[in-house]
Protein backbone atom coordinates (compact mmCIF):
# COMPACT_ATOMS: atom_id res chain seq x y z
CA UNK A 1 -15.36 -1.61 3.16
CA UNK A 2 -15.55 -4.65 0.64
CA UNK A 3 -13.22 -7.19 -0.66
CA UNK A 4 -14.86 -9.27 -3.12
CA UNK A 5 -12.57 -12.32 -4.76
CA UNK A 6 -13.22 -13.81 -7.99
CA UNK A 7 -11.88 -16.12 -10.40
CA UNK A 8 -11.66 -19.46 -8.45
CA UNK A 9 -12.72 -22.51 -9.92
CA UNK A 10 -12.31 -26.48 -11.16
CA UNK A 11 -9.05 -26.75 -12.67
CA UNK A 12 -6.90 -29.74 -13.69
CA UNK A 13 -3.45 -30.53 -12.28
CA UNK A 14 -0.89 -28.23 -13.64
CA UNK A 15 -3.30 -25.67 -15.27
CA UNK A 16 -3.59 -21.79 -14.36
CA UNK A 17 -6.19 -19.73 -12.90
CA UNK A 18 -6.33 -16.10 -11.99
CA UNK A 19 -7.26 -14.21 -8.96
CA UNK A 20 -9.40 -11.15 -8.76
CA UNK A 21 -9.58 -9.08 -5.38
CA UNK A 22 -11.39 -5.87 -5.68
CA UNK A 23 -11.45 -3.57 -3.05
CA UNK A 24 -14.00 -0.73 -2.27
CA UNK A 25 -14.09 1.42 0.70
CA UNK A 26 -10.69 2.54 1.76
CA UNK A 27 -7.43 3.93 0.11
CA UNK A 28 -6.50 0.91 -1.48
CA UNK A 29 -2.94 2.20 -2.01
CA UNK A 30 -2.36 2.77 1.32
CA UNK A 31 -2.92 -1.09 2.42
CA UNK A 32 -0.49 -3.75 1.60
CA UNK A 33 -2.06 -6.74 0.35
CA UNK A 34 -1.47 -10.16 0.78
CA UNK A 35 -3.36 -13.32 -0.31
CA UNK A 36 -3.91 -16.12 1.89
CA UNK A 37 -5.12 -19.55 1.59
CA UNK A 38 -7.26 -22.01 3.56
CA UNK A 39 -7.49 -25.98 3.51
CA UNK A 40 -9.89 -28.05 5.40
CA UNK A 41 -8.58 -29.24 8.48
CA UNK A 42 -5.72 -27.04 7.84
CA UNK A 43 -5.05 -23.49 9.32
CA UNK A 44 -4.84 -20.67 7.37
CA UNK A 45 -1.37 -19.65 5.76
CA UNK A 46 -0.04 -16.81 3.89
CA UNK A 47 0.62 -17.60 0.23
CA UNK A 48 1.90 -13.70 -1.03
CA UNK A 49 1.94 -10.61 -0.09
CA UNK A 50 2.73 -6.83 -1.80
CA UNK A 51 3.29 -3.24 -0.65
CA UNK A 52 1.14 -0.65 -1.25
CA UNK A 53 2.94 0.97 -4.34
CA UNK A 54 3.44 -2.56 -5.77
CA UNK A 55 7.24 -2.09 -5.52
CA UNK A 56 7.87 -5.06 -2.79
CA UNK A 57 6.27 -8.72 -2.88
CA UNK A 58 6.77 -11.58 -0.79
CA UNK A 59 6.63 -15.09 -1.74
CA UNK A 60 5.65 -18.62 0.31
CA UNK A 61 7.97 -21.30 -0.12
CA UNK A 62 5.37 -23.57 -0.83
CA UNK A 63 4.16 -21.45 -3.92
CA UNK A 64 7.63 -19.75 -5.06
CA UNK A 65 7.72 -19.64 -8.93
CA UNK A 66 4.42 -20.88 -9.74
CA UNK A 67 2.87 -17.60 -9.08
CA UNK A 68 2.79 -13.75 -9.02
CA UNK A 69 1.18 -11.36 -7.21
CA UNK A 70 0.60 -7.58 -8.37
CA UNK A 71 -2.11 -4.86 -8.22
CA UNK A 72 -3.54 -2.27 -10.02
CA UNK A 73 -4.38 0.80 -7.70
CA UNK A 74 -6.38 2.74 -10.60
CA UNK A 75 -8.77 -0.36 -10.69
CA UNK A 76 -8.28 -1.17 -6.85
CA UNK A 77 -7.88 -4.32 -7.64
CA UNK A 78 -5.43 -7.19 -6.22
CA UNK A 79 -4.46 -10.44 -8.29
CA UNK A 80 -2.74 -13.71 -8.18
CA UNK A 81 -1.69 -15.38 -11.11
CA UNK A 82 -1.24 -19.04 -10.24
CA UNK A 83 0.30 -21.70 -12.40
CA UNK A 84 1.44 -25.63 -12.24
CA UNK A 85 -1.43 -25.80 -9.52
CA UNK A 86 -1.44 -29.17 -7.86
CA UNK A 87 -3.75 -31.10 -5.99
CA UNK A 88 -2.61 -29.56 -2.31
CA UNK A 89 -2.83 -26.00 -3.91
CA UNK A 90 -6.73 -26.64 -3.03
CA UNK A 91 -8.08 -24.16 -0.58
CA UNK A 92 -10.19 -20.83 -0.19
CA UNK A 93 -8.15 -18.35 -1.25
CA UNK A 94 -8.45 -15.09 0.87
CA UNK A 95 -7.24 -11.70 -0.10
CA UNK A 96 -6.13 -9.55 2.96
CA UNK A 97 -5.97 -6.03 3.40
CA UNK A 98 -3.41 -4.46 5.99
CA UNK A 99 -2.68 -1.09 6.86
CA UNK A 100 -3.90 1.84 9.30
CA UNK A 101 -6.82 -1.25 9.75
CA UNK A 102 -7.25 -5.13 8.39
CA UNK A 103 -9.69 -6.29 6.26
CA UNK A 104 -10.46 -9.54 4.93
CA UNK A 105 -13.05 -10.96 2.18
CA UNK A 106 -14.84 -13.84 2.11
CA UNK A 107 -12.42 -15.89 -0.77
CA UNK A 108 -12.83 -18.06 -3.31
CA UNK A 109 -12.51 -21.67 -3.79
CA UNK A 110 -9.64 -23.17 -5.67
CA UNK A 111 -10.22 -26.45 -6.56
CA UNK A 112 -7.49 -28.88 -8.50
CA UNK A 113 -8.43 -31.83 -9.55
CA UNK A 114 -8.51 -34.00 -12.54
């Protein structure tokens, strides 16, 4: 079982990046997904979440309307789509797998900052 994240990065206050899970290893379809972030010092917290068939997503607070969560269960793939990002956005962003087991993968580091 693998899930590899991609697509963190540098960015600049208010700018956009995308997030890549892919998943190998288990029926992707089955497992809701959720993303999850991590700060220093800070513990970890969930950020979005979706159902297996895509139908359902959840939304933190903190992160309502700046981004969107979906999938693509031909590819087996997870994303986030984040935009306005601000300085405290700045974690390692973990993608989650949760169904008949959990999985986690090893994230990606989102860095804002001009």
């Amino acid at each position: 079982v693998q899930l590899v994240e991609s697509g963190g990065g540098l960015v600049q206050p208010g700018g956009s990046l995308r997030l890549s899970c892919a998943a190998s290893g288990f029926t992707f379809s089955s497992y809701a997904m959720r993303w999850y972030r991590q700060a220093p010092g800070k513990e970890r917290e969930l950020v979005a979440g979706i159902s297996g068939a895509g139908s359902s997503t959840y939304y933190a607070d903190f992160m309502k309307g700046r981004i969107t969560i979906s999938r693509d269960n031909a590819e087996n793939t997870l994303y986030l789509q984040m935009n306005s990002l601000k300085p405290e956005d700045t974690a390692v962003y973990y993608c989650h797998a949760r169904g008949r087991y959990q999985y986690w993968g090893q994230g990606t580091q989102v860095t804002v900052s001009s």
